[in-house]
Protein backbone atom coordinates (compact mmCIF):
# COMPACT_ATOMS: atom_id res chain seq x y z
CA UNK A 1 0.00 0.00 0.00
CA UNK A 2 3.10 2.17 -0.16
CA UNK A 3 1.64 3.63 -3.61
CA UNK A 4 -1.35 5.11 -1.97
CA UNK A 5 1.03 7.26 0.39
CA UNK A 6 2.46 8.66 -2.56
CA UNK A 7 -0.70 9.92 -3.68
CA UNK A 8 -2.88 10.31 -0.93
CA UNK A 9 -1.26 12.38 1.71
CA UNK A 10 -4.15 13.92 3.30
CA UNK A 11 -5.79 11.35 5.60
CA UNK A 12 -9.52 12.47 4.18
CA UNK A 13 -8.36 10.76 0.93
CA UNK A 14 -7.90 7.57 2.32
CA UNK A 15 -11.61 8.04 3.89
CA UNK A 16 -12.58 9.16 0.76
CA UNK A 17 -11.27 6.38 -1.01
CA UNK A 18 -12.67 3.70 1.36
CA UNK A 19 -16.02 4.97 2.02
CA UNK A 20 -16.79 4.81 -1.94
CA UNK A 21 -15.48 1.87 -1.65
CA UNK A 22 -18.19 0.40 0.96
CA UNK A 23 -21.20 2.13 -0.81
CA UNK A 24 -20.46 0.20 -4.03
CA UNK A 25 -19.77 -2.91 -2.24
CA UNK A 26 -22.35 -2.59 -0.23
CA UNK A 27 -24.58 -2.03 -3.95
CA UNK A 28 -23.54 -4.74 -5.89
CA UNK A 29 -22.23 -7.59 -2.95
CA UNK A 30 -25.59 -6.95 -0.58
CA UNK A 31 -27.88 -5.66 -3.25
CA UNK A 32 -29.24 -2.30 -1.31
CA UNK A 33 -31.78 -0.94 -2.91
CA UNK A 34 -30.25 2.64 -2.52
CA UNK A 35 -31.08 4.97 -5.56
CA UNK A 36 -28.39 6.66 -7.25
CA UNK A 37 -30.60 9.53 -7.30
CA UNK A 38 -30.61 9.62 -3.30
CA UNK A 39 -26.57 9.53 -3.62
CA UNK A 40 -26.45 12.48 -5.90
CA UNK A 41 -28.87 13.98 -3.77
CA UNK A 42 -26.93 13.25 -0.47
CA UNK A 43 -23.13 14.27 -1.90
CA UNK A 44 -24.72 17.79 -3.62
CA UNK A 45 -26.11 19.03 -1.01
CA UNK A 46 -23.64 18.43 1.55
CA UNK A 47 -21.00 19.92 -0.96
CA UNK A 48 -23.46 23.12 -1.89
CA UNK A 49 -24.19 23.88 1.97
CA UNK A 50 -20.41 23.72 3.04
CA UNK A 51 -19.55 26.23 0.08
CA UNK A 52 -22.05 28.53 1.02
CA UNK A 53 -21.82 28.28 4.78
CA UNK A 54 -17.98 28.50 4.07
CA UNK A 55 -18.66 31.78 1.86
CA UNK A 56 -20.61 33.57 4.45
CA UNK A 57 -19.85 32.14 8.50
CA UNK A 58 -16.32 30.96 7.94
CA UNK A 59 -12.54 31.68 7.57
CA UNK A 60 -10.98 28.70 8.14
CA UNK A 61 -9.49 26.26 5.79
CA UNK A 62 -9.70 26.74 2.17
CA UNK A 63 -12.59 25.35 0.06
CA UNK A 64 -10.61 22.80 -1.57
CA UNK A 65 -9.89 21.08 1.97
CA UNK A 66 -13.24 21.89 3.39
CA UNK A 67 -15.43 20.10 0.82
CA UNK A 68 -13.39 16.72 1.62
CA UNK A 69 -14.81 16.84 4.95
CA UNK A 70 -18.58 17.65 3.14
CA UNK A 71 -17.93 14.47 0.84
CA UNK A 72 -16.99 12.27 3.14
CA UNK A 73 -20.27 13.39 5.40
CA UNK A 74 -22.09 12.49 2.61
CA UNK A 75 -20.72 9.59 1.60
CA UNK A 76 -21.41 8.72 5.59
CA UNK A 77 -25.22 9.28 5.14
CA UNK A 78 -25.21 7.70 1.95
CA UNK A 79 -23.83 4.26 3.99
CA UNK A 80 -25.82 4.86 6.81
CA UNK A 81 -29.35 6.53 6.31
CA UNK A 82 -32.04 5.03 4.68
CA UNK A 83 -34.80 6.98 3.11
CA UNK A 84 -37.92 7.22 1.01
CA UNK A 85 -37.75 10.33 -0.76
CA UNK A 86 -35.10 12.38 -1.46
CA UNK A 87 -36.43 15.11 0.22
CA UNK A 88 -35.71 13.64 3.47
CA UNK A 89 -31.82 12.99 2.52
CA UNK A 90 -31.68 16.79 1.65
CA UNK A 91 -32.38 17.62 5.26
CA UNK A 92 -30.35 15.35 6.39
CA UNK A 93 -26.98 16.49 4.70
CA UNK A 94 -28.03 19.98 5.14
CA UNK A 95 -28.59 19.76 9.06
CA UNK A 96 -25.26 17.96 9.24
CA UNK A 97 -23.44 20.28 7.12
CA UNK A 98 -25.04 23.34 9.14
CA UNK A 99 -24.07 21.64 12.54
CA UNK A 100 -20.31 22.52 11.97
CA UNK A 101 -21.10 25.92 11.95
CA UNK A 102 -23.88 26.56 15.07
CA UNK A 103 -22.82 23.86 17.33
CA UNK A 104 -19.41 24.59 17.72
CA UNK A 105 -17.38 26.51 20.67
CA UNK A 106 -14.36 28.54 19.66
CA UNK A 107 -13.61 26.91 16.22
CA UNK A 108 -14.22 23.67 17.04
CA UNK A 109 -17.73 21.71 16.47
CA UNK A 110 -18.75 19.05 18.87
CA UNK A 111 -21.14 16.87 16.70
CA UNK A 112 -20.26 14.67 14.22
CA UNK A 113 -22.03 16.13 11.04
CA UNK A 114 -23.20 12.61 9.20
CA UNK A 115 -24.53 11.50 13.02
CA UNK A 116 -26.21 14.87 13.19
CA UNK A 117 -27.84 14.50 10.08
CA UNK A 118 -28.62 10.82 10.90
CA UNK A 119 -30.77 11.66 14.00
CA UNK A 120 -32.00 15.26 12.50
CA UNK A 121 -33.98 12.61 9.78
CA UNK A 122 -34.83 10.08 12.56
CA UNK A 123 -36.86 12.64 14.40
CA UNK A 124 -38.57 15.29 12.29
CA UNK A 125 -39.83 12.86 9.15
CA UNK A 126 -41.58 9.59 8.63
CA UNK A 127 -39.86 7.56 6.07
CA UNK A 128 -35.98 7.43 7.22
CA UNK A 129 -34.18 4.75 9.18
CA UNK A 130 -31.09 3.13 9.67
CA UNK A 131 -30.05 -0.61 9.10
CA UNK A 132 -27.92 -1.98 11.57
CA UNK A 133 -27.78 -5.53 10.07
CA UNK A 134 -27.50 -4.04 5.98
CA UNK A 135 -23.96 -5.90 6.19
CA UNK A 136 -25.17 -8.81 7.47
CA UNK A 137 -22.18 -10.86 9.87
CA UNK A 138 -20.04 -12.09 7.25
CA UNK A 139 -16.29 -12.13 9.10
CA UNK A 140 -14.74 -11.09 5.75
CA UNK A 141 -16.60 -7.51 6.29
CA UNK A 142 -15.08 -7.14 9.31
CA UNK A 143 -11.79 -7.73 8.32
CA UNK A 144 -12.06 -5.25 5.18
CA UNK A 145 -13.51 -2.38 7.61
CA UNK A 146 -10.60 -2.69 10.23
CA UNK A 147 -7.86 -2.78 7.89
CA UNK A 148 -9.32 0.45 5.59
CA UNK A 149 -10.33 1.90 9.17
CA UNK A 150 -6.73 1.00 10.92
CA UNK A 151 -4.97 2.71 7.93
CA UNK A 152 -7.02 5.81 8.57
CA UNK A 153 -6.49 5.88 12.03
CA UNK A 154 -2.41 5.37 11.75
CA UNK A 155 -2.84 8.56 10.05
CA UNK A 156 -5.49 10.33 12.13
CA UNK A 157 -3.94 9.39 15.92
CA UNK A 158 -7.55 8.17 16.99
CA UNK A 159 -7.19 4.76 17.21
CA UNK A 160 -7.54 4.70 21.36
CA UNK A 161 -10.84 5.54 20.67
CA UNK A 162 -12.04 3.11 18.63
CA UNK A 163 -10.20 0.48 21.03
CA UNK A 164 -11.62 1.78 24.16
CA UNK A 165 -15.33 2.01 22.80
CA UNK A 166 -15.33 -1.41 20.91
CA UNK A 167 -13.52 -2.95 23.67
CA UNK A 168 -15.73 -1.39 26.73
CA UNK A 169 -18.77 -2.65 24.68
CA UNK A 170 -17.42 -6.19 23.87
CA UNK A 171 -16.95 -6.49 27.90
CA UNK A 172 -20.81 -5.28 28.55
CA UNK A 173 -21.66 -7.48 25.95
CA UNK A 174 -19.35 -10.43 27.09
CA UNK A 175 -20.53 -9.87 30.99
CA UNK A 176 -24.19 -9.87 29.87
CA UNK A 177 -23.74 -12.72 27.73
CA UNK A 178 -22.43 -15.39 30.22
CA UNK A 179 -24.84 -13.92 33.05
CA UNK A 180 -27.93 -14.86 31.00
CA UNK A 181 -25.79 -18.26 30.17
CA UNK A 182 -26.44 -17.99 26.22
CA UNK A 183 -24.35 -19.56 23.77
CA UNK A 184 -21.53 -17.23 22.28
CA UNK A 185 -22.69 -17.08 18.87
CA UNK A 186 -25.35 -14.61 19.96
CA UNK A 187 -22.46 -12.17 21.54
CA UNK A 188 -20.59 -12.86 17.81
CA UNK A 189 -24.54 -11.94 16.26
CA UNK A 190 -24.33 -8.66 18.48
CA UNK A 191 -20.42 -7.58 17.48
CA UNK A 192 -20.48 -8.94 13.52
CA UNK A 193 -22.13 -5.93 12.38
CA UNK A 194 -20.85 -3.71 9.41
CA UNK A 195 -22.64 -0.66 10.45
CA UNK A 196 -21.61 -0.96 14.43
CA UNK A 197 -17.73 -1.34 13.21
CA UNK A 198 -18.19 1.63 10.46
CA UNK A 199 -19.40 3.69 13.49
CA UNK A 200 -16.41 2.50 15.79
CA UNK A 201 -13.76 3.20 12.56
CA UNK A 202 -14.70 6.12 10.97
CA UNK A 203 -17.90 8.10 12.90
CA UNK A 204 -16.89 7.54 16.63
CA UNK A 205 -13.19 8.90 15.96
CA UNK A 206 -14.28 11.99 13.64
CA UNK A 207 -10.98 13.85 15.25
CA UNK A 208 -12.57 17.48 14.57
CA UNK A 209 -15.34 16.73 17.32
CA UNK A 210 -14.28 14.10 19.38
CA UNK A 211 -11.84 15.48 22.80
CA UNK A 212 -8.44 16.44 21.96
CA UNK A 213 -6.29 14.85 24.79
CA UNK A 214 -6.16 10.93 24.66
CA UNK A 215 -7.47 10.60 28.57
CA UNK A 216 -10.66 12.98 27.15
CA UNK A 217 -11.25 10.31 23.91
CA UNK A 218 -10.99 7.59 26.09
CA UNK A 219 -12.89 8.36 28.59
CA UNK A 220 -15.89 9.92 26.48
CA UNK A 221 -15.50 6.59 24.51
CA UNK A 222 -16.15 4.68 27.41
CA UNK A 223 -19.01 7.06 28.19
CA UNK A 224 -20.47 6.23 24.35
CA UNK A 225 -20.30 2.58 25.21
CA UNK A 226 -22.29 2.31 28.19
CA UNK A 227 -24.81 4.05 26.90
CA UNK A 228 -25.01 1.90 23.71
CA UNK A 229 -24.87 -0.88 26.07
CA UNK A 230 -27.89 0.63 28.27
CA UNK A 231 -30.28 2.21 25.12
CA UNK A 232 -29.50 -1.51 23.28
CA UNK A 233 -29.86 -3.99 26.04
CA UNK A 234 -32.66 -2.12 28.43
CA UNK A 235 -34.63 0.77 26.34
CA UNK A 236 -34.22 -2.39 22.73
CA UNK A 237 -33.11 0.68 20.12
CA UNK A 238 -31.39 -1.18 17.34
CA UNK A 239 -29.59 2.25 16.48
CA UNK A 240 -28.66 3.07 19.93
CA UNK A 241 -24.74 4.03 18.75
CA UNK A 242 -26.23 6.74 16.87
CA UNK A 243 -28.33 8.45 19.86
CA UNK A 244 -25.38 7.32 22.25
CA UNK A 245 -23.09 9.93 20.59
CA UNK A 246 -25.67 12.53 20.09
CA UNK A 247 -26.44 12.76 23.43
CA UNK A 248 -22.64 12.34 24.47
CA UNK A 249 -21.14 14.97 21.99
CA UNK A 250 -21.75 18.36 24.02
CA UNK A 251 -19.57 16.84 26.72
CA UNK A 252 -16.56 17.04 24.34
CA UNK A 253 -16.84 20.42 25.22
CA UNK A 254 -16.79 19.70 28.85
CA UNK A 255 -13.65 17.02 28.09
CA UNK A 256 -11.36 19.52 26.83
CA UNK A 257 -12.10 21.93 29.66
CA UNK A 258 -11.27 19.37 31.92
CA UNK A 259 -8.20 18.07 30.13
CA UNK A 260 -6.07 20.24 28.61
CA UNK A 261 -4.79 20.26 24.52
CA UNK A 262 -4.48 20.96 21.53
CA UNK A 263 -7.25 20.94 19.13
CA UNK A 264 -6.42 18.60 15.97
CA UNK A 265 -5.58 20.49 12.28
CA UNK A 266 -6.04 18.48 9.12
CA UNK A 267 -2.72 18.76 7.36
CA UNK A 268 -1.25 17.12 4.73
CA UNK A 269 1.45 14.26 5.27
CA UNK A 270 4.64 13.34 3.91
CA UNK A 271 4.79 10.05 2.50
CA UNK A 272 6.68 7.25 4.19
């Protein structure tokens, strides 16, 4: 994979990259029936928002790097949100889009803009949804998503918090599991999911709202965990990851008040 450091040097390429990957995998290997229109839908508007938000409320990076961050949100919703019309996917990238710009202290914003959108759908229409089990529990899913994900994290610096969420839910899951004496295929059933590992790779570790200091990310990862463990397991919301880190991101703001650093800069990286 040498070749792709030569080319891609900006870690959003390598999401870029794998994300369009997944959609047309996920197309053609598990035969969604997701609409190209809905794509085009999902991509232009996220794209047309962050230009004209950019235009008029910001002065931070230039367009060029900004609009990675609105395609990869979009390619997020594409993966994730399900819808009827496309109507409802408009809203959807345009909430997340606008999030970055209102919910944000300083010059940082503390929701993730594809799980903003995500929820934003969930609760003011009728015909969106997620699928949790749209990968089905095939291992060789798993393995694709934490190698594409790993590589992005090497790059990124988040990868304690994907290994303190995953790993802080596997031990709920693991405790709960041998208390009610089930077999351990159902605790595989409840980890093998494409969606819950595309959350843990690439929405949980979004390093522009997440804390800054590694104690922070841990910590609010644990935080995420139990309460996916608690909405899952008590309140039976197959999408409980989602709400878990809307109602957890404001307390990034708390996080890095309480500990200290630096907040993270995309920049581009040398090749190794």
């Amino acid at each position: 994979m040498k070749w792709l450091a030569i080319y891609f040097k900006d870690p959003r390429d390598y999401q870029i990259l794998f994300l369009c990957s997944f959609l047309i995998l996920g197309i053609g290997a598990r035969d969604w029936t997701l609409k190209p229109k809905v794509i085009c839908v999902a991509i232009g508007t996220c794209l047309v928002t962050q230009l004209l938000m950019s235009f008029f409320l910001s002065k931070e990076s230039p367009v060029g790097k900004s609009l990675k961050s609105a395609l990869i949100t979009s390619l997020g919703l594409s993966l994730l949100l399900r819808v009827d019309h496309w109507t409802t996917m408009a809203l959807a990238a345009t909430c997340a889009i606008a999030s970055k710009f209102v919910f944000k202290v300083g010059e940082k914003h503390f929701f993730n803009p594809a799980n903003f959108g995500i929820i934003t759908a969930l609760v003011f229409t009728n015909d969106a949804w997620v699928s949790p089990g749209q990968w089905g529990e095939d291992w060789w899913y798993a393995i694709i998503f934490a190698g594409c994900g790993g590589m992005v994290l090497k790059r990124v610096g988040r990868w304690d918090t994907t290994a303190a969420f995953l790993g802080a839910y596997s031990l709920l899951e693991a405790v709960r599991n041998f208390w009610l004496e089930w077999t351990w295929d159902v605790f595989w059933h409840r980890l093998m999911s494409g969606s819950l590992l595309l959350f843990a790779l690439f929405m949980v570790t979004d390093p522009r709202s997440i804390p800054n200091t590694p104690i922070g990310r841990v910590t609010w990862a644990l935080c995420i965990a139990a309460l996916t463990f608690i909405l899952r397991n008590y309140f039976y919301l197959s999408t409980a990851v989602f709400w878990a880190l809307f109602a957890l991101a404001p307390t990034t703001v708390w996080f890095d008040t309480l500990f200290q650093g630096h907040s993270f800069k995309w920049k581009v990286l040398s090749a190794e």
